[in-house]
PDB file of N, CA and C in Angstrom:
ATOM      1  N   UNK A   1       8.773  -7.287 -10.031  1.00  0.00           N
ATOM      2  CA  UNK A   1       8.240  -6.153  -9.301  1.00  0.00           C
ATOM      3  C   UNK A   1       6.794  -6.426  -8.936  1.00  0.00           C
ATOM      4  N   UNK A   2       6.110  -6.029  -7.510  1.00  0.00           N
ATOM      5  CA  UNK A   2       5.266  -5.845  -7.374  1.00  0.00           C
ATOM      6  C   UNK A   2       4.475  -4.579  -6.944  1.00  0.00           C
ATOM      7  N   UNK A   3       3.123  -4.367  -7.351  1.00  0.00           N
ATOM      8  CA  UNK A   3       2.037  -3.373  -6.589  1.00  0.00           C
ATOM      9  C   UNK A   3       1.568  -3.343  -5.387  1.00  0.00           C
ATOM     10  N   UNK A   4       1.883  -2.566  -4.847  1.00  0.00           N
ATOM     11  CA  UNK A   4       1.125  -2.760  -2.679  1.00  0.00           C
ATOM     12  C   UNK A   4       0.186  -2.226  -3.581  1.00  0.00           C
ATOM     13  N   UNK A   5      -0.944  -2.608  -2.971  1.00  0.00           N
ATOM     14  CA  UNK A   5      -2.684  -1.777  -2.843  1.00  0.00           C
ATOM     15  C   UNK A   5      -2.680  -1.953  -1.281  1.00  0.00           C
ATOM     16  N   UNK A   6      -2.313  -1.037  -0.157  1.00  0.00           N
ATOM     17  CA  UNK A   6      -2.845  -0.964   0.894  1.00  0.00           C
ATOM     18  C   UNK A   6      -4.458  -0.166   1.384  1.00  0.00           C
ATOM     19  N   UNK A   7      -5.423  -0.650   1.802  1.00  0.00           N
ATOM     20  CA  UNK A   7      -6.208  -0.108   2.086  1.00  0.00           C
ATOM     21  C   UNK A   7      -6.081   0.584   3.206  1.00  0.00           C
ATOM     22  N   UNK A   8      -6.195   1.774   3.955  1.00  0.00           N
ATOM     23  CA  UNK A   8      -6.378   1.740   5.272  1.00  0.00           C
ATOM     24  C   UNK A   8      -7.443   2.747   5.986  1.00  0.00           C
ATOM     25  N   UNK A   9      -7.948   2.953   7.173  1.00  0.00           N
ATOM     26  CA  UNK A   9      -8.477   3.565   7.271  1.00  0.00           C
ATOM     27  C   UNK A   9      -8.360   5.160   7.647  1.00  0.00           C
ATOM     28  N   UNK A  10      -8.693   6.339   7.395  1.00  0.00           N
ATOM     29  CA  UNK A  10      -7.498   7.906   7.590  1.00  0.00           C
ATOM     30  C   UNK A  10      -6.598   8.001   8.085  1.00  0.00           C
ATOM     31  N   UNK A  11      -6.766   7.813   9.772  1.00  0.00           N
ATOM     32  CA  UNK A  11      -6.325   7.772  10.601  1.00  0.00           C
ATOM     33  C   UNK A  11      -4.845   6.958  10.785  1.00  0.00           C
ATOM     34  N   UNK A  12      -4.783   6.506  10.023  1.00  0.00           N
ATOM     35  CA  UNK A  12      -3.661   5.128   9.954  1.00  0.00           C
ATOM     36  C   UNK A  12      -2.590   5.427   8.547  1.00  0.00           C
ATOM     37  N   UNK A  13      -3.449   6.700   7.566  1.00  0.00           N
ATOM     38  CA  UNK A  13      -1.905   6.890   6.238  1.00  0.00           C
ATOM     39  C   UNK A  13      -0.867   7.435   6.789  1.00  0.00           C
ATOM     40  N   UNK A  14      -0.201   8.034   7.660  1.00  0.00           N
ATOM     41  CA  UNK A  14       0.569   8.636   8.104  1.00  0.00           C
ATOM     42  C   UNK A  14       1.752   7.157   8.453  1.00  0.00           C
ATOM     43  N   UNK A  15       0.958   6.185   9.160  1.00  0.00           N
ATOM     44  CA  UNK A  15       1.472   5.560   9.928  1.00  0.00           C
ATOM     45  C   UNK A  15       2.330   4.434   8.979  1.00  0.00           C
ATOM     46  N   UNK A  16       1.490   4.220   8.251  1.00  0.00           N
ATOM     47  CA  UNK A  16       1.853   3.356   6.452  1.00  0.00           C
ATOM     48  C   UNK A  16       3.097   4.319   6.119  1.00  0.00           C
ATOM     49  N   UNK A  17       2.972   5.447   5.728  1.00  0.00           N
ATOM     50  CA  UNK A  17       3.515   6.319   5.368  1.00  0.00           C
ATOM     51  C   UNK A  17       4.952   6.146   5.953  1.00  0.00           C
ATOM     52  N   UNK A  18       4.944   6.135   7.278  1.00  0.00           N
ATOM     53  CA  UNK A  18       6.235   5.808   7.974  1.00  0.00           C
ATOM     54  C   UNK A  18       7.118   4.922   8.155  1.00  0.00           C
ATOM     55  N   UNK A  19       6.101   3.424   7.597  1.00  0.00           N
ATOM     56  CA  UNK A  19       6.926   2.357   7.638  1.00  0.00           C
ATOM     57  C   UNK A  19       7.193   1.976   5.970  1.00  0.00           C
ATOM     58  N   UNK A  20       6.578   2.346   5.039  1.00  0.00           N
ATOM     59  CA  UNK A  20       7.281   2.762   4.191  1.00  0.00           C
ATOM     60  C   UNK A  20       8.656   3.370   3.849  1.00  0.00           C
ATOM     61  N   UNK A  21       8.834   4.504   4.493  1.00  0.00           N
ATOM     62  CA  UNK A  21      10.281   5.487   4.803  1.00  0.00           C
ATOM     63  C   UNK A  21      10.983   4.366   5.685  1.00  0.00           C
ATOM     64  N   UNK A  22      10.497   3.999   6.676  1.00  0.00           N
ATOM     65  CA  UNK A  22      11.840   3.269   7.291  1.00  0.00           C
ATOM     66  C   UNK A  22      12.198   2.003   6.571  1.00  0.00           C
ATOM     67  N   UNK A  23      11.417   1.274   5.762  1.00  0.00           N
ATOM     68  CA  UNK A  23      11.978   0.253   4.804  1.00  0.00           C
ATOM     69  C   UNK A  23      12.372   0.578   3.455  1.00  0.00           C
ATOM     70  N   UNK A  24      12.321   1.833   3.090  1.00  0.00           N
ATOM     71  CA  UNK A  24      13.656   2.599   2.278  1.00  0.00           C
ATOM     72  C   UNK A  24      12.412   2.292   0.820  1.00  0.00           C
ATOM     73  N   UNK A  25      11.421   2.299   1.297  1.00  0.00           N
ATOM     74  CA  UNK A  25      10.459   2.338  -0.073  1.00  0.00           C
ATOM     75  C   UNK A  25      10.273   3.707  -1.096  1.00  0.00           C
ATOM     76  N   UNK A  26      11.063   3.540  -1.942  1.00  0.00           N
ATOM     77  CA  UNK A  26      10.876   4.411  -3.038  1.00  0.00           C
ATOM     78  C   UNK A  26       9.617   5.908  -3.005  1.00  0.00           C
ATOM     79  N   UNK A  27       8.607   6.046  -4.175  1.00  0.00           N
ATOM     80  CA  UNK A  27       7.924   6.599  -3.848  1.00  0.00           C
ATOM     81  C   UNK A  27       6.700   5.996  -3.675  1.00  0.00           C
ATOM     82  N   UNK A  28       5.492   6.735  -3.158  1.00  0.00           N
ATOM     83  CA  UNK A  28       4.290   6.368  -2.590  1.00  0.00           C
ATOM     84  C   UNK A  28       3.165   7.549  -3.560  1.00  0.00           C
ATOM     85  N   UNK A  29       1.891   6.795  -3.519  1.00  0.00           N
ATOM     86  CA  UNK A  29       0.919   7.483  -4.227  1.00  0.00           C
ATOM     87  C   UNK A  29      -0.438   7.032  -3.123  1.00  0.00           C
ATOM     88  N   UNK A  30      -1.050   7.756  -2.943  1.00  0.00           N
ATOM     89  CA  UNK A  30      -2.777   7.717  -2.183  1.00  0.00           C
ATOM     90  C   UNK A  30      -3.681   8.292  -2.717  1.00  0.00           C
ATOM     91  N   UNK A  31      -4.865   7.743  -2.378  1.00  0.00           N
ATOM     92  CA  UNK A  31      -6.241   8.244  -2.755  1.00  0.00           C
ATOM     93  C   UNK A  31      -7.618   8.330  -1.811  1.00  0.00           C
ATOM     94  N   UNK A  32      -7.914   9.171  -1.741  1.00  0.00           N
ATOM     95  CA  UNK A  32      -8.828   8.722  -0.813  1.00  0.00           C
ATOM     96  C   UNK A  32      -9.937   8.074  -1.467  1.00  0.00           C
ATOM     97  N   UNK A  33     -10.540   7.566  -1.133  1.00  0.00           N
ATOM     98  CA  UNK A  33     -11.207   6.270  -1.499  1.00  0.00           C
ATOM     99  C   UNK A  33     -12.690   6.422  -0.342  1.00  0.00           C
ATOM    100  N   UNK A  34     -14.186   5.545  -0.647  1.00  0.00           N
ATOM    101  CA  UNK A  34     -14.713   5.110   0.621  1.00  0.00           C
ATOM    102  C   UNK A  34     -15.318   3.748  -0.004  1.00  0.00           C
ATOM    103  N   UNK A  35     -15.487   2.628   0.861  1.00  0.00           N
ATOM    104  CA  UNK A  35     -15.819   1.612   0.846  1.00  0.00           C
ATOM    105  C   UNK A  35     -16.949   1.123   1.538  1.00  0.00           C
ATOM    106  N   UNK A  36     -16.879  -0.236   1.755  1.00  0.00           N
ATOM    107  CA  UNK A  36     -17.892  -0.665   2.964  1.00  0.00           C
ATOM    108  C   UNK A  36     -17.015  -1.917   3.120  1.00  0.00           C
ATOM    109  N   UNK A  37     -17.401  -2.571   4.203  1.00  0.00           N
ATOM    110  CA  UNK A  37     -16.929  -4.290   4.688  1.00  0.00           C
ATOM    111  C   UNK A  37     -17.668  -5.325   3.699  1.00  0.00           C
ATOM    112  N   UNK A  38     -17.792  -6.489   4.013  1.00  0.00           N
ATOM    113  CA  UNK A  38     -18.239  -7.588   3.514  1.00  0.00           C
ATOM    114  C   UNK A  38     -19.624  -7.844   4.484  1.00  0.00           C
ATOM    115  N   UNK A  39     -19.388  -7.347   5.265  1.00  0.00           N
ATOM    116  CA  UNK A  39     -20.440  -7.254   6.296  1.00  0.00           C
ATOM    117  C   UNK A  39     -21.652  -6.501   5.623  1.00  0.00           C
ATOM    118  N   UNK A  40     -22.541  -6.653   6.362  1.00  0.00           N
ATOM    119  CA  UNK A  40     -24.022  -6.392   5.988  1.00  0.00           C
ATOM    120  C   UNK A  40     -24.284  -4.255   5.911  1.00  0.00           C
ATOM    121  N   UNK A  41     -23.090  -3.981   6.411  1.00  0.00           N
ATOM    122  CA  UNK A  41     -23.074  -2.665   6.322  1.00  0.00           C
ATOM    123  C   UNK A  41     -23.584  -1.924   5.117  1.00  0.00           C
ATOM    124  N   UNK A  42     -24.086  -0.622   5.328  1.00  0.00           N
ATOM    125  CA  UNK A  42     -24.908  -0.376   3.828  1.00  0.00           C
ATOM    126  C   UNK A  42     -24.311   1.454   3.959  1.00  0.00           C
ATOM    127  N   UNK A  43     -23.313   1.556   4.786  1.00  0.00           N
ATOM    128  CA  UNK A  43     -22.795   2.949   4.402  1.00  0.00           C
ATOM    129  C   UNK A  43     -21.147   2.817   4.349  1.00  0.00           C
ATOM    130  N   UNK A  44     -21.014   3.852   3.455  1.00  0.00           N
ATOM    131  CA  UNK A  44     -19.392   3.525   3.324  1.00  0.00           C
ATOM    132  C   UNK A  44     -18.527   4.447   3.933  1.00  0.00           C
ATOM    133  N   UNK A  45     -17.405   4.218   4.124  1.00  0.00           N
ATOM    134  CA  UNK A  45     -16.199   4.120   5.426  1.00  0.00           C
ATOM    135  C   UNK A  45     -15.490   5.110   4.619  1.00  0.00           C
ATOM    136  N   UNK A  46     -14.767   6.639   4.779  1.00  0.00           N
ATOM    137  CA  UNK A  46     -13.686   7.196   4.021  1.00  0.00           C
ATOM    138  C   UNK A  46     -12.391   6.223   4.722  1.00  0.00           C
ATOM    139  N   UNK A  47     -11.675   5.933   3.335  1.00  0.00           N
ATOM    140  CA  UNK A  47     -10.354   5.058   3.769  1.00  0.00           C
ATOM    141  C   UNK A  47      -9.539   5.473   2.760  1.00  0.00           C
ATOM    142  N   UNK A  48      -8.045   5.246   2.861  1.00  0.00           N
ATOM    143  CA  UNK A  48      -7.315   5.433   2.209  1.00  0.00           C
ATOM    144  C   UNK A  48      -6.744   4.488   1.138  1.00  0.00           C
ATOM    145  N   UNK A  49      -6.510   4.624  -0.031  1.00  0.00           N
ATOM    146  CA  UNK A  49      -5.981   3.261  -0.872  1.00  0.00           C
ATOM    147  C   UNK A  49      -4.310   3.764  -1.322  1.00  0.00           C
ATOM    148  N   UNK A  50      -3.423   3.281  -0.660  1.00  0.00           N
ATOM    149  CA  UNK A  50      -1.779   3.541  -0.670  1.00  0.00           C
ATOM    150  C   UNK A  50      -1.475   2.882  -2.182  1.00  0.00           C
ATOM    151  N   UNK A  51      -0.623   3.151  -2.990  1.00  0.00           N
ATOM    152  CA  UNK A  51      -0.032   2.367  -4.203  1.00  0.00           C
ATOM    153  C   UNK A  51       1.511   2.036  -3.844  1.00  0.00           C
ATOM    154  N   UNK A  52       2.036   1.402  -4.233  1.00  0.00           N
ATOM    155  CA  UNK A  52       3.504   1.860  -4.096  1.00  0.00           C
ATOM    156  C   UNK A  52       4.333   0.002  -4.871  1.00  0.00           C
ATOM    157  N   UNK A  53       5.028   0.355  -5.627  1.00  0.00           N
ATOM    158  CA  UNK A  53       5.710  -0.720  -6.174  1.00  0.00           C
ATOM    159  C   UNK A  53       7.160  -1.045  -5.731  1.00  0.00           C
ATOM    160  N   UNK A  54       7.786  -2.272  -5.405  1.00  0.00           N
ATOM    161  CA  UNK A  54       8.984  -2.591  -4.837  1.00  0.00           C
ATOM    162  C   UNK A  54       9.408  -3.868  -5.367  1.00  0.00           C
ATOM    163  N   UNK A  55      10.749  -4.025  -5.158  1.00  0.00           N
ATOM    164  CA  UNK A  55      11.081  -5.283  -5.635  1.00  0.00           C
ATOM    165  C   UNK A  55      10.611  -6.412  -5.420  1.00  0.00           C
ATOM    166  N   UNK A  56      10.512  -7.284  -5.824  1.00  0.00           N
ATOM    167  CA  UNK A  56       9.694  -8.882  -5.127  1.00  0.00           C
ATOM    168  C   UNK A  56      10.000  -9.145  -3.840  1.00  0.00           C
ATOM    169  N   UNK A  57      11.387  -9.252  -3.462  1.00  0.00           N
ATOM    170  CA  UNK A  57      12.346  -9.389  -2.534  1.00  0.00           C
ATOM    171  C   UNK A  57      11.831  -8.525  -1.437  1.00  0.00           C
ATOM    172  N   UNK A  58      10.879  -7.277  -1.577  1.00  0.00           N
ATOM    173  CA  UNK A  58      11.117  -6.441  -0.614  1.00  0.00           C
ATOM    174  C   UNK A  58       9.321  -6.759   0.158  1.00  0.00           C
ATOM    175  N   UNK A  59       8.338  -7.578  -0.943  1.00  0.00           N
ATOM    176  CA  UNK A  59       6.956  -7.916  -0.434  1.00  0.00           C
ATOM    177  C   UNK A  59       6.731  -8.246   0.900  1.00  0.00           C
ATOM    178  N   UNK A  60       7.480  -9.547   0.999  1.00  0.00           N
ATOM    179  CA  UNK A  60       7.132 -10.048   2.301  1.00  0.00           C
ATOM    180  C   UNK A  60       7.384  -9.133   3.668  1.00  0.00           C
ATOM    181  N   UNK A  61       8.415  -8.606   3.762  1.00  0.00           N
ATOM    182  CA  UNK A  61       8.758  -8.063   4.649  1.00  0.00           C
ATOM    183  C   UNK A  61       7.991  -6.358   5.034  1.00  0.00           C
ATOM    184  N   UNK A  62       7.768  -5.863   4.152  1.00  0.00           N
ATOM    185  CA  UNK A  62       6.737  -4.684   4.043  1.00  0.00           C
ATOM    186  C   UNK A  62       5.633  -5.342   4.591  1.00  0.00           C
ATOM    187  N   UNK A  63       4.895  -6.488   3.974  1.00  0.00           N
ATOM    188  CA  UNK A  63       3.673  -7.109   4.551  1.00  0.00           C
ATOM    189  C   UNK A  63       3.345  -6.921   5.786  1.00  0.00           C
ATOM    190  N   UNK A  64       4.868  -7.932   6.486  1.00  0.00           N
ATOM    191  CA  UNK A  64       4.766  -7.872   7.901  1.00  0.00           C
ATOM    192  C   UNK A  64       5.077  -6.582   8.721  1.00  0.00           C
ATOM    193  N   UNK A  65       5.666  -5.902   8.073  1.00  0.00           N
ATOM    194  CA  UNK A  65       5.613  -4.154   8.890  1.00  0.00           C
ATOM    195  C   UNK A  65       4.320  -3.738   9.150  1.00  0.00           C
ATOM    196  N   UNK A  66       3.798  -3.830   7.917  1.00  0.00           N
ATOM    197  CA  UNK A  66       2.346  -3.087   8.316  1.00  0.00           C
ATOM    198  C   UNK A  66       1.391  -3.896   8.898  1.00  0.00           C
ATOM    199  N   UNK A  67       1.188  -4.747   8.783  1.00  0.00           N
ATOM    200  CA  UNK A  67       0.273  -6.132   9.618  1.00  0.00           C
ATOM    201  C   UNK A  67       0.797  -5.873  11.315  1.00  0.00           C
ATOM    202  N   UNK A  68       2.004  -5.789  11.390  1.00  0.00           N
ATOM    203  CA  UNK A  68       2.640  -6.225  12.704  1.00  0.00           C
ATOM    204  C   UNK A  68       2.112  -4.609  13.903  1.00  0.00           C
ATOM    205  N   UNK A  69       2.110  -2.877  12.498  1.00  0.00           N
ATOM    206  CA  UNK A  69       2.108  -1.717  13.004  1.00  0.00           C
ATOM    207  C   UNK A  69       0.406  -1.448  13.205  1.00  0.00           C
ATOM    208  N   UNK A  70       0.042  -1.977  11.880  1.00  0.00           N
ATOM    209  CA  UNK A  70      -1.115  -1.410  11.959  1.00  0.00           C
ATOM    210  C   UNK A  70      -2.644  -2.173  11.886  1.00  0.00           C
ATOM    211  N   UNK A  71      -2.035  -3.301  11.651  1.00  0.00           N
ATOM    212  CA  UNK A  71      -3.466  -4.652  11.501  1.00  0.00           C
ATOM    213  C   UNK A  71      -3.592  -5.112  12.992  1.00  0.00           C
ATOM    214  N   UNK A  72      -4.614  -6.203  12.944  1.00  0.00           N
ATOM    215  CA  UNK A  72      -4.927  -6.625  14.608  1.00  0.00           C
ATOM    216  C   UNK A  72      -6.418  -5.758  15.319  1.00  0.00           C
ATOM    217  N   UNK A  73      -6.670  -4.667  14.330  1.00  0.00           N
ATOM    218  CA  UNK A  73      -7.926  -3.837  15.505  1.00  0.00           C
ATOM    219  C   UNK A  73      -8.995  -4.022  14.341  1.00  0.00           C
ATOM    220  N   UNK A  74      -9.964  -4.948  14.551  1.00  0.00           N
ATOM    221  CA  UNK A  74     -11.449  -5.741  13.801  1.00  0.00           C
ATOM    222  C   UNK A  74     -11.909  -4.351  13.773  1.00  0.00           C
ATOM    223  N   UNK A  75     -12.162  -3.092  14.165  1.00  0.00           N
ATOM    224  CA  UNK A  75     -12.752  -2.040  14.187  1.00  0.00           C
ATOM    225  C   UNK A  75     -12.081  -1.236  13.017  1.00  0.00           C
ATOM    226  N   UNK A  76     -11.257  -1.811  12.898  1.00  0.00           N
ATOM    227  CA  UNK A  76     -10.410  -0.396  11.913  1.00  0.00           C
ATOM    228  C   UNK A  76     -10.374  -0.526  10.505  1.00  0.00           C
ATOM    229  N   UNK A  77     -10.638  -1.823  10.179  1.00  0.00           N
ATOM    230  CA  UNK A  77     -10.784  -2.763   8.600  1.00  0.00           C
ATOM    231  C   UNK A  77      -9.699  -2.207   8.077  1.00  0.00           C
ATOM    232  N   UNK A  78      -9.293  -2.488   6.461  1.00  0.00           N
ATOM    233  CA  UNK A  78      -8.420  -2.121   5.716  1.00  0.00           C
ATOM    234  C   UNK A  78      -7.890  -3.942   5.009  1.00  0.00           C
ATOM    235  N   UNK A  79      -7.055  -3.792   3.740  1.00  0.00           N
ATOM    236  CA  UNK A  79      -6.587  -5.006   3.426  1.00  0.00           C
ATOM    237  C   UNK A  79      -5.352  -4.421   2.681  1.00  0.00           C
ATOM    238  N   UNK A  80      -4.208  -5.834   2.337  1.00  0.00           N
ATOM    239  CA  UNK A  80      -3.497  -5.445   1.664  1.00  0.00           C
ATOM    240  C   UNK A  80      -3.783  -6.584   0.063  1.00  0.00           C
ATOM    241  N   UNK A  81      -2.952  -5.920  -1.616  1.00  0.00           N
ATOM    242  CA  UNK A  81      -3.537  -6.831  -2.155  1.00  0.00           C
ATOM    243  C   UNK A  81      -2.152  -6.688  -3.130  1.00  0.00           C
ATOM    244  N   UNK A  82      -1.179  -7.596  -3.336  1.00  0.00           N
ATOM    245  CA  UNK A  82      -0.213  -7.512  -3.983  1.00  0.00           C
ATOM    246  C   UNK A  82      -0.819  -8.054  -5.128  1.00  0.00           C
ATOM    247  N   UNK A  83      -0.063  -6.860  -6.297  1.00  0.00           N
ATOM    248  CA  UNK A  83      -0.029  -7.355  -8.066  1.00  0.00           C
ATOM    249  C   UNK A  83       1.268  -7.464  -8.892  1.00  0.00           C
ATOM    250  N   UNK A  84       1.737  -8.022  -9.770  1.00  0.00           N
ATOM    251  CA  UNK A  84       2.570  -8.415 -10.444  1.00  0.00           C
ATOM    252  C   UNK A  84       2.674  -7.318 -11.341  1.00  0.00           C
ATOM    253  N   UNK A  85       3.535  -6.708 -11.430  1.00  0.00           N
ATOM    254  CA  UNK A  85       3.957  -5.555 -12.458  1.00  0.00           C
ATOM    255  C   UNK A  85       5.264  -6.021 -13.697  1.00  0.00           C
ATOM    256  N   UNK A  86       4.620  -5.924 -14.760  1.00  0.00           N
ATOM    257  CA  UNK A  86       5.385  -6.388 -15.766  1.00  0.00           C
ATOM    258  C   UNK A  86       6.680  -5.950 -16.153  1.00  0.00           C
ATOM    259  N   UNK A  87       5.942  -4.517 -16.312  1.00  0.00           N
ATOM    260  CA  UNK A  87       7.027  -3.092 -16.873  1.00  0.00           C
ATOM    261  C   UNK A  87       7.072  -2.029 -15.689  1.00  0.00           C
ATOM    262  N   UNK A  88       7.915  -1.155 -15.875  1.00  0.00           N
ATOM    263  CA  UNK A  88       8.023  -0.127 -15.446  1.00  0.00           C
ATOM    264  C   UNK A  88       8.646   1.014 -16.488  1.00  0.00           C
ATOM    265  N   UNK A  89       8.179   2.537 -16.710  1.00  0.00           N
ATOM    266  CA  UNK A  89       9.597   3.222 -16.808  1.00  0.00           C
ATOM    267  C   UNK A  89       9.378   4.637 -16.531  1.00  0.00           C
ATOM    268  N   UNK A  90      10.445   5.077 -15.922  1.00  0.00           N
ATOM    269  CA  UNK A  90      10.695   6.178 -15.173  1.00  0.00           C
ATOM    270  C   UNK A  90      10.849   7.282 -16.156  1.00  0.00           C
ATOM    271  N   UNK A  91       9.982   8.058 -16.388  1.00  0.00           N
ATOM    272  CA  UNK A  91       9.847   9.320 -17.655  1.00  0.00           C
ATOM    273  C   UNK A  91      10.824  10.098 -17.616  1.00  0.00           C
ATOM    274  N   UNK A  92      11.204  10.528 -16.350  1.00  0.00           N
ATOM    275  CA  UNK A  92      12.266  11.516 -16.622  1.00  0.00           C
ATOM    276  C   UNK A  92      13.825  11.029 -17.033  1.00  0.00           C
ATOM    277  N   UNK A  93      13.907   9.878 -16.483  1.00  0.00           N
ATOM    278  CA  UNK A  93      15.248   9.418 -16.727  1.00  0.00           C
ATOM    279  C   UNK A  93      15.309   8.160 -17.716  1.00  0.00           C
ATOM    280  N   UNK A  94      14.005   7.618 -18.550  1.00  0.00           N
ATOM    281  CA  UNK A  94      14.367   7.141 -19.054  1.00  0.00           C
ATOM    282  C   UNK A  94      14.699   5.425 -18.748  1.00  0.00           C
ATOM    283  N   UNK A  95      14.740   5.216 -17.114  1.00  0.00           N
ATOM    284  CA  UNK A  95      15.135   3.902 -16.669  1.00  0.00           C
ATOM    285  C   UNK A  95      13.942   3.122 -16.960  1.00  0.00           C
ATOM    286  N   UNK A  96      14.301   1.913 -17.080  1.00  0.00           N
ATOM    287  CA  UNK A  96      13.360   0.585 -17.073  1.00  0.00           C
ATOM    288  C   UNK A  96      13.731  -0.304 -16.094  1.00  0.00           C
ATOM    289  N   UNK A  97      12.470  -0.991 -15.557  1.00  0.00           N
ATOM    290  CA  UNK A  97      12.628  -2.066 -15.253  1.00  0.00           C
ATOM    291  C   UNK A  97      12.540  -1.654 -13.499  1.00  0.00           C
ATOM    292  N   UNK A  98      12.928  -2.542 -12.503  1.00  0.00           N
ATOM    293  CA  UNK A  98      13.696  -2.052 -11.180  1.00  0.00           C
ATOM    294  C   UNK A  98      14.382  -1.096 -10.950  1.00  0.00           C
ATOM    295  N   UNK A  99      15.246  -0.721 -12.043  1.00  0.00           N
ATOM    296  CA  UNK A  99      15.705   0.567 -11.780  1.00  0.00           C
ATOM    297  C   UNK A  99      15.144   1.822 -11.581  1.00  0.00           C
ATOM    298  N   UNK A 100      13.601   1.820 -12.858  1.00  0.00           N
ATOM    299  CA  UNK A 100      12.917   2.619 -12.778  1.00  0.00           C
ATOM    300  C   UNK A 100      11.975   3.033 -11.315  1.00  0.00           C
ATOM    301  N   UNK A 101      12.252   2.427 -10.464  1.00  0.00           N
ATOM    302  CA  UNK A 101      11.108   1.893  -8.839  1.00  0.00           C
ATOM    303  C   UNK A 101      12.575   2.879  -7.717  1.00  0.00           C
TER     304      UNK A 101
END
């Protein structure tokens, strides 16, 4: 299993949001968040930080949804940052593992 950390900028959670649902992604968690670039910038940006965990199998292809929907505009910043999730388990039911996702 892995962790999406999508960054994005407001304007654009909805849009995450959607290609999420159409690739049958489980549930989703956000935060609003503000940052800055790497750039010399010295005020920070309100952006959104998406969570959402999926099978290994399902990384690559989420990647390219959102890269393909919503990356490409140098004005809009945002990143994505996949993590390795050990465990999982689902409180109410008790599941572990993938099942629990």
């Amino acid at each position: 299993m892995k962790l999406i950390n999508i960054i994005v900028p407001d304007r654009q959670l909805h849009d995450v949001n959607r290609i999420l649902r159409e690739a049958d992604v489980g549930g989703m968690s956000y935060h609003r968040i503000e940052g800055r670039s790497k750039a010399k910038a010295t005020e920070f940006i309100p952006k959104y930080k998406i969570e959402v965990v999926v099978r290994d199998d399902q990384v690559e292809d989420l990647m390219s949804r959102i890269v393909d929907r919503v990356g490409g505009d140098i004005n809009t910043g945002g990143k994505i940052f996949v993590v390795d999730v050990t465990a999982a388990v689902d409180l109410p039911t008790k599941k572990r593992g993938e099942a629990a996702i």
